[in-house]
Protein backbone atom coordinates (compact mmCIF):
# COMPACT_ATOMS: atom_id res chain seq x y z
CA UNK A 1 7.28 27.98 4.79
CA UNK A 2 8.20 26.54 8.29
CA UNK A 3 4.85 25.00 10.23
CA UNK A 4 5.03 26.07 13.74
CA UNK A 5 3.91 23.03 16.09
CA UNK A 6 4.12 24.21 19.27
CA UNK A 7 3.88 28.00 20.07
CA UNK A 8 2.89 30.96 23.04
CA UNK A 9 1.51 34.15 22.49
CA UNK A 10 2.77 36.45 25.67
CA UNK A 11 1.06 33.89 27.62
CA UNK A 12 1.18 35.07 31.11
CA UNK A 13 -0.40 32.84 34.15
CA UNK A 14 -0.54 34.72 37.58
CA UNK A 15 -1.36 32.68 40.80
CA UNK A 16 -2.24 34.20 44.03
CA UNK A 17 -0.62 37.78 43.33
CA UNK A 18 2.62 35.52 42.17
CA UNK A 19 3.85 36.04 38.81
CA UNK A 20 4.30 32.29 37.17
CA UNK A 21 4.84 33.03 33.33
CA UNK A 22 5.38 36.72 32.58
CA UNK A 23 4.67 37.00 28.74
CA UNK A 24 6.28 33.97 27.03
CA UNK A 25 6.35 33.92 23.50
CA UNK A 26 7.94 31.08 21.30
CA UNK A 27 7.78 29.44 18.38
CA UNK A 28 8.69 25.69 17.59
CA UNK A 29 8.85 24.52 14.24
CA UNK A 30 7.83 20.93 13.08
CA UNK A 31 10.65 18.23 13.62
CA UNK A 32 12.13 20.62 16.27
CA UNK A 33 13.60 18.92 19.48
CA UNK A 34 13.57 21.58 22.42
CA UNK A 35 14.75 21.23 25.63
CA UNK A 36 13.13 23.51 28.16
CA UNK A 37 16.12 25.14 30.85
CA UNK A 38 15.51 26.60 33.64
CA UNK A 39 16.07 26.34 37.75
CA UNK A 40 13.32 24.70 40.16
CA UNK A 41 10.39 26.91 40.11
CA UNK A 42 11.41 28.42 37.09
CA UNK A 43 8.26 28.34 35.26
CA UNK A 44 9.16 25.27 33.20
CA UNK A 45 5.99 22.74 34.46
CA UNK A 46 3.52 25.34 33.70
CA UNK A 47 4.54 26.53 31.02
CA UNK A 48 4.10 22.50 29.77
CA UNK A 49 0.92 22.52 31.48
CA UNK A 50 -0.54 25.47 29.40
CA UNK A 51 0.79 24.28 26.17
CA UNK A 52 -1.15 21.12 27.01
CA UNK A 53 -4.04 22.72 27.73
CA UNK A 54 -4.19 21.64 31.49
CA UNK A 55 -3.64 24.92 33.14
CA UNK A 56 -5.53 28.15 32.24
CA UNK A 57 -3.34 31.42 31.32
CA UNK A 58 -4.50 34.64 32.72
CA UNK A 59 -3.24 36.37 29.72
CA UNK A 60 -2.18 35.26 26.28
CA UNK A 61 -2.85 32.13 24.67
CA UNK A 62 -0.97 28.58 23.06
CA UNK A 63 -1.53 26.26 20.84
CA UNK A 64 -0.44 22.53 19.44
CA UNK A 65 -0.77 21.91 15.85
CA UNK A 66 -2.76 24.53 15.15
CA UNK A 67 -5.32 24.35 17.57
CA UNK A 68 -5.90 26.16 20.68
CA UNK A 69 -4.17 24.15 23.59
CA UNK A 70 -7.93 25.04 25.55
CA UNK A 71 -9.79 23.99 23.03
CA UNK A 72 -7.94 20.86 21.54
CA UNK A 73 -9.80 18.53 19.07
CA UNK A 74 -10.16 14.77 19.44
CA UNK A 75 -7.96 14.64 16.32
CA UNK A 76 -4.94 16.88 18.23
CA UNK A 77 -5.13 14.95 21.45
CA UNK A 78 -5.21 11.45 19.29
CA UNK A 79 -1.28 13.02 18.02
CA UNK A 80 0.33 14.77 21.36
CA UNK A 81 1.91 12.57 23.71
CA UNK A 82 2.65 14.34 27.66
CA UNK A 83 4.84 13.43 30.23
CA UNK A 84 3.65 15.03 33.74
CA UNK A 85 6.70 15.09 36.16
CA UNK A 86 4.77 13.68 38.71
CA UNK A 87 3.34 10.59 36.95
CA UNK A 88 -0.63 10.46 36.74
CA UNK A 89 -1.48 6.59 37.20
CA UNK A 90 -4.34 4.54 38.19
CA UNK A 91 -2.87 2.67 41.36
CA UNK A 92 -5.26 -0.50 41.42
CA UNK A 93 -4.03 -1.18 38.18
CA UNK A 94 -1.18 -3.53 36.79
CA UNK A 95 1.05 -2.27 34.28
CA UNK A 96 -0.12 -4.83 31.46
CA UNK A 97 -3.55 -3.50 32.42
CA UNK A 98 -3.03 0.42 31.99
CA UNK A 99 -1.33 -0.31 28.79
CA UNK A 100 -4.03 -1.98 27.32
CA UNK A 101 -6.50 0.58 28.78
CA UNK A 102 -4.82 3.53 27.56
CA UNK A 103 -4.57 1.63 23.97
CA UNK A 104 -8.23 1.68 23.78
CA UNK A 105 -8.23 5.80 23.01
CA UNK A 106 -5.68 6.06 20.73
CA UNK A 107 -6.89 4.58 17.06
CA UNK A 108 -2.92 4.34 16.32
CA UNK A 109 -2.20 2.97 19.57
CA UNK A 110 0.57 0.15 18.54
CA UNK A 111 1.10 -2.46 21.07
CA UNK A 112 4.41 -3.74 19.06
CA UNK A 113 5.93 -0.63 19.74
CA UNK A 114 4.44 -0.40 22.96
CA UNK A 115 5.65 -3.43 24.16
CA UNK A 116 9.03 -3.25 22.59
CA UNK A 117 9.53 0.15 24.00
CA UNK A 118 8.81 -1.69 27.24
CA UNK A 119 11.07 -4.00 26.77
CA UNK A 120 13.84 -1.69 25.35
CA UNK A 121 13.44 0.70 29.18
CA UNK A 122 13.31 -2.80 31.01
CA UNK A 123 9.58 -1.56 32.31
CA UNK A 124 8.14 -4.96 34.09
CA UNK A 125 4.79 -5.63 32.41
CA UNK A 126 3.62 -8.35 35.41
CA UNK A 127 3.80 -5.81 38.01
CA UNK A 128 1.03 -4.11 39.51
CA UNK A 129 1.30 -0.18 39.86
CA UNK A 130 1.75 0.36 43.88
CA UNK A 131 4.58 -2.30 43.61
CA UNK A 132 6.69 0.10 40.77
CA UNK A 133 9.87 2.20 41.45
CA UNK A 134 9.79 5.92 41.24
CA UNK A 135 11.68 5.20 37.75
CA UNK A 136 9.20 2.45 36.42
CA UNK A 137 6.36 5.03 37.28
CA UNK A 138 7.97 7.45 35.01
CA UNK A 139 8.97 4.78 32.71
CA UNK A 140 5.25 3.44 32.26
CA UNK A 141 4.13 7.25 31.79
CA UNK A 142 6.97 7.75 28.62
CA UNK A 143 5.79 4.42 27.67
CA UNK A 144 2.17 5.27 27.34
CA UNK A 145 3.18 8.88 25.67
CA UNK A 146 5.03 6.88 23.12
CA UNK A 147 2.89 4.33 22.14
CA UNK A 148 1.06 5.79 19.38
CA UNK A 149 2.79 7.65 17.32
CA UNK A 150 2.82 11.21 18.55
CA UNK A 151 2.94 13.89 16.57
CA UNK A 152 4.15 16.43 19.44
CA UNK A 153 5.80 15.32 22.51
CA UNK A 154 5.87 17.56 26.06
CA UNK A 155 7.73 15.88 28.38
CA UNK A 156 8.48 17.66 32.01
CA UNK A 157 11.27 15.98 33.05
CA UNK A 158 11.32 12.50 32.08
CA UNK A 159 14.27 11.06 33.29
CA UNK A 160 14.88 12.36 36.55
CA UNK A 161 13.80 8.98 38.14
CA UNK A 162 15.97 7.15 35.27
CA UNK A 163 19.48 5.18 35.50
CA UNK A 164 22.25 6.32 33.07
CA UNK A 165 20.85 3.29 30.68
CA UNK A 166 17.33 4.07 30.95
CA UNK A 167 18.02 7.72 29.86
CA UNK A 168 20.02 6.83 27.20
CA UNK A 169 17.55 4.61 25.61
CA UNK A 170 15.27 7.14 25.82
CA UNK A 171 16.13 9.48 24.89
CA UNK A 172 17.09 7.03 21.71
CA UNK A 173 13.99 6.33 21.38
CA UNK A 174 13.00 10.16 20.67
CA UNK A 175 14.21 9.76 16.95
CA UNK A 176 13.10 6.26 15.73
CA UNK A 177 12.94 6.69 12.06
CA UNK A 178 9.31 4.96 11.87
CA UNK A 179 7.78 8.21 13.65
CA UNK A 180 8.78 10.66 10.86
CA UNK A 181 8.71 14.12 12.07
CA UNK A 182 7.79 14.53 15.91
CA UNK A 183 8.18 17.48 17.51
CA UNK A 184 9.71 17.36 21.25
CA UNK A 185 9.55 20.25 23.84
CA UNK A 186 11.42 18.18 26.93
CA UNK A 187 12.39 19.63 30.18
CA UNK A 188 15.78 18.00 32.60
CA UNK A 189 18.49 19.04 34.55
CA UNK A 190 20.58 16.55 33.20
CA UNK A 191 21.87 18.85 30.61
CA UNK A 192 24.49 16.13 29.31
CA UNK A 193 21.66 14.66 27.83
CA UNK A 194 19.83 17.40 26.26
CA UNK A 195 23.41 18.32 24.69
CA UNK A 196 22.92 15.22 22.78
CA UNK A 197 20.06 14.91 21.25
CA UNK A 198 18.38 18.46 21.28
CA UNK A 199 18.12 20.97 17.62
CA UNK A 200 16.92 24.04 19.81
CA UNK A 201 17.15 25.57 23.82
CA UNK A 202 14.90 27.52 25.45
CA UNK A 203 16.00 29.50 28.69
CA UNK A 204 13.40 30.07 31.09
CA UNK A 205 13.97 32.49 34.25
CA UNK A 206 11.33 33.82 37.06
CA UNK A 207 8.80 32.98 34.25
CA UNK A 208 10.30 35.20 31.86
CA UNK A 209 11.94 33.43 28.43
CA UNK A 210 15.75 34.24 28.13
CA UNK A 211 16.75 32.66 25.38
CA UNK A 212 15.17 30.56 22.55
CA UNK A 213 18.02 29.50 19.76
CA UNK A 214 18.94 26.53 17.58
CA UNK A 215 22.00 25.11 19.72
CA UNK A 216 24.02 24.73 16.65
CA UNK A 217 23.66 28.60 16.57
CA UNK A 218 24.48 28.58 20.27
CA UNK A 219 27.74 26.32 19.54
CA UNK A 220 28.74 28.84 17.03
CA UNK A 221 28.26 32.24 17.52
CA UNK A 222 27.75 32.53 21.69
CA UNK A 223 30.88 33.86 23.17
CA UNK A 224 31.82 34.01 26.80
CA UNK A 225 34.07 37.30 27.21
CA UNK A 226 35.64 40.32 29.07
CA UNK A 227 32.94 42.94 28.79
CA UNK A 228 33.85 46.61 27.04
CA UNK A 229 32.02 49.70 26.26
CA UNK A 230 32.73 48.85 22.61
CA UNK A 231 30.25 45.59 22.68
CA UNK A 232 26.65 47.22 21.43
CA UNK A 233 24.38 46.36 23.91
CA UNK A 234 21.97 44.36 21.88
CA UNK A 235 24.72 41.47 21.30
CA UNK A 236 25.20 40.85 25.14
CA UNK A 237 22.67 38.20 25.97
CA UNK A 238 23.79 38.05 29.74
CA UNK A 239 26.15 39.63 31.95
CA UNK A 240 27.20 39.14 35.32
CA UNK A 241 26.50 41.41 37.85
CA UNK A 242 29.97 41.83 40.01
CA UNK A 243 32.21 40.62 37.06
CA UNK A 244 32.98 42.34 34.00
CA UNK A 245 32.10 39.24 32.37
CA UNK A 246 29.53 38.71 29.60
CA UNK A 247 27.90 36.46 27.21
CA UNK A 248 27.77 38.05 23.59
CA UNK A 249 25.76 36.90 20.61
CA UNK A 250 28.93 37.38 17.83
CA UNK A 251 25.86 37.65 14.77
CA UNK A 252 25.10 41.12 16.27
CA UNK A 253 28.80 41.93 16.67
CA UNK A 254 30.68 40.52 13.91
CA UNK A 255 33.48 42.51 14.96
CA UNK A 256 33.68 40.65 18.29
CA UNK A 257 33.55 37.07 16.60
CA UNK A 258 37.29 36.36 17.05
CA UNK A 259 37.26 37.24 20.73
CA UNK A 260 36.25 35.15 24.02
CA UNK A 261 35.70 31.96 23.64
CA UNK A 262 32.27 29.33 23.12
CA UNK A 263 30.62 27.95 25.77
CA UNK A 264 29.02 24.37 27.09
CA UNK A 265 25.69 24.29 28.33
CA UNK A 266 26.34 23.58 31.53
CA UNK A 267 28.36 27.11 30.87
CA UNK A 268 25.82 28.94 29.58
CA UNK A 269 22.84 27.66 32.15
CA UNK A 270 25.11 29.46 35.39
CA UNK A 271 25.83 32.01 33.08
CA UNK A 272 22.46 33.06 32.30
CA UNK A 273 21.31 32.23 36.00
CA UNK A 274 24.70 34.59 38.02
């Protein structure tokens, strides 16, 4: 039986008569890497934000690890690791200084890892906070998500700020063997990189969830085509509005599997967004 780590219940969050999340439900299994799609204002922060427990839902309800994401237990926070997309740091502070603070509530907090994770996204430990780059802020916040050994991971985009290096060590650094099983749900627009390391996509639009697949399933059986009256309408996952062009899920029209051809992610994000 598959243990769900992350998952929504038609959570809905409405702001000043503005719709935000309009009944999201998903499901992430344990071990899962996710990466969270979407345009600006999209949804995709707080939809983070509820699964972490930081913003309130007007309707539905999430969890992490079993737990509500409202209600987490000392022993849930002590395994989730979160990445805000505007990094939350104490500005008086040096870097050495907020590591070592931060250390303090984690029992598994490990300051070899910490510091060779550091090391590894060329983060300078001797600085002091005010003095760091937009990337080394967002470097010290992955830094201290890392640290101790989360169980889940949300990160809202985490390497926006990043150099081409930085992201690739990184995003490395999401599967070091010594973690075991982590669970990621991680938000960019740099969909090269998500293409690379992700097992699963989710498709977020207006608040609403598009899409939620495994990408391998994506890969295979999504088919960019010329749209016909013969396609049953449950196979087309998209289709523009002024073209007779669609995107067709070939597992709910076998017949159709030999026609159109796949698509990249970059495809598949204007696709789903025409």
């Amino acid at each position: 039986m598959t243990y769900i780590a992350i998952e929504a219940q038609h959570l809905s969050l409405r702001q000043e008569g503005k719709t935000i999340l309009d009944d999201i439900s998903l499901a992430i299994p344990a071990g899962a890497v996710v990466g969270l799609v979407g345009r600006n204002g999209a949804g995709k922060s707080t939809l983070l934000r509820c699964l972490a427990g930081l913003n309130e839902p007007t309707g539905g309800k999430a969890s992490l690890l079993d737990c509500p994401s409202l209600d987490l237990s000392d022993a849930v926070r002590e395994r989730l690791g979160y990445v805000a997309q505007t990094p939350d740091l104490f500005e008086w502070m040096g870097v050495a200084e907020h590591l070592e603070l931060v250390g303090k509530a984690y029992p598994k907090w490990d300051l070899h890892r910490c510091l060779a994770l550091a090391a590894r996204l060329d983060l300078p430990i001797g600085k002091r906070i005010p003095h760091l780059s937009a990337g080394e802020k967002q470097t010290l916040s992955v830094v201290l998500a890392m640290a101790h050994h989360p169980d889940v991971l949300l990160l809202d985009e985490p390497v926006s700020n990043l150099d081409p290096l930085a992201r690739r060590q990184f995003m490395r650094s999401l599967f070091d063997d010594e973690d075991g099983e982590r669970t990621v749900l991680i938000s960019s627009h740099i969909l090269s990189d998500l293409e690379r390391v992700v097992s699963h996509l989710a498709f977020i639009r207006e608040g609403k969830l598009q899409l939620f697949d495994t990408w391998d399933a994506i890969l295979e059986h999504y088919r960019l085509m010329t749209f016909t009256t013969e396609l049953p309408p449950q196979a087309i996952v998209c289709a523009r509005k002024t073209e007779r062009i669609c995107v067709v899920d070939t597992r709910r029209a076998p017949q159709h599997a030999a026609q159109g051809r796949p698509l990249t992610l970059d495809e598949l994000f204007v696709e789903l967004n025409a």
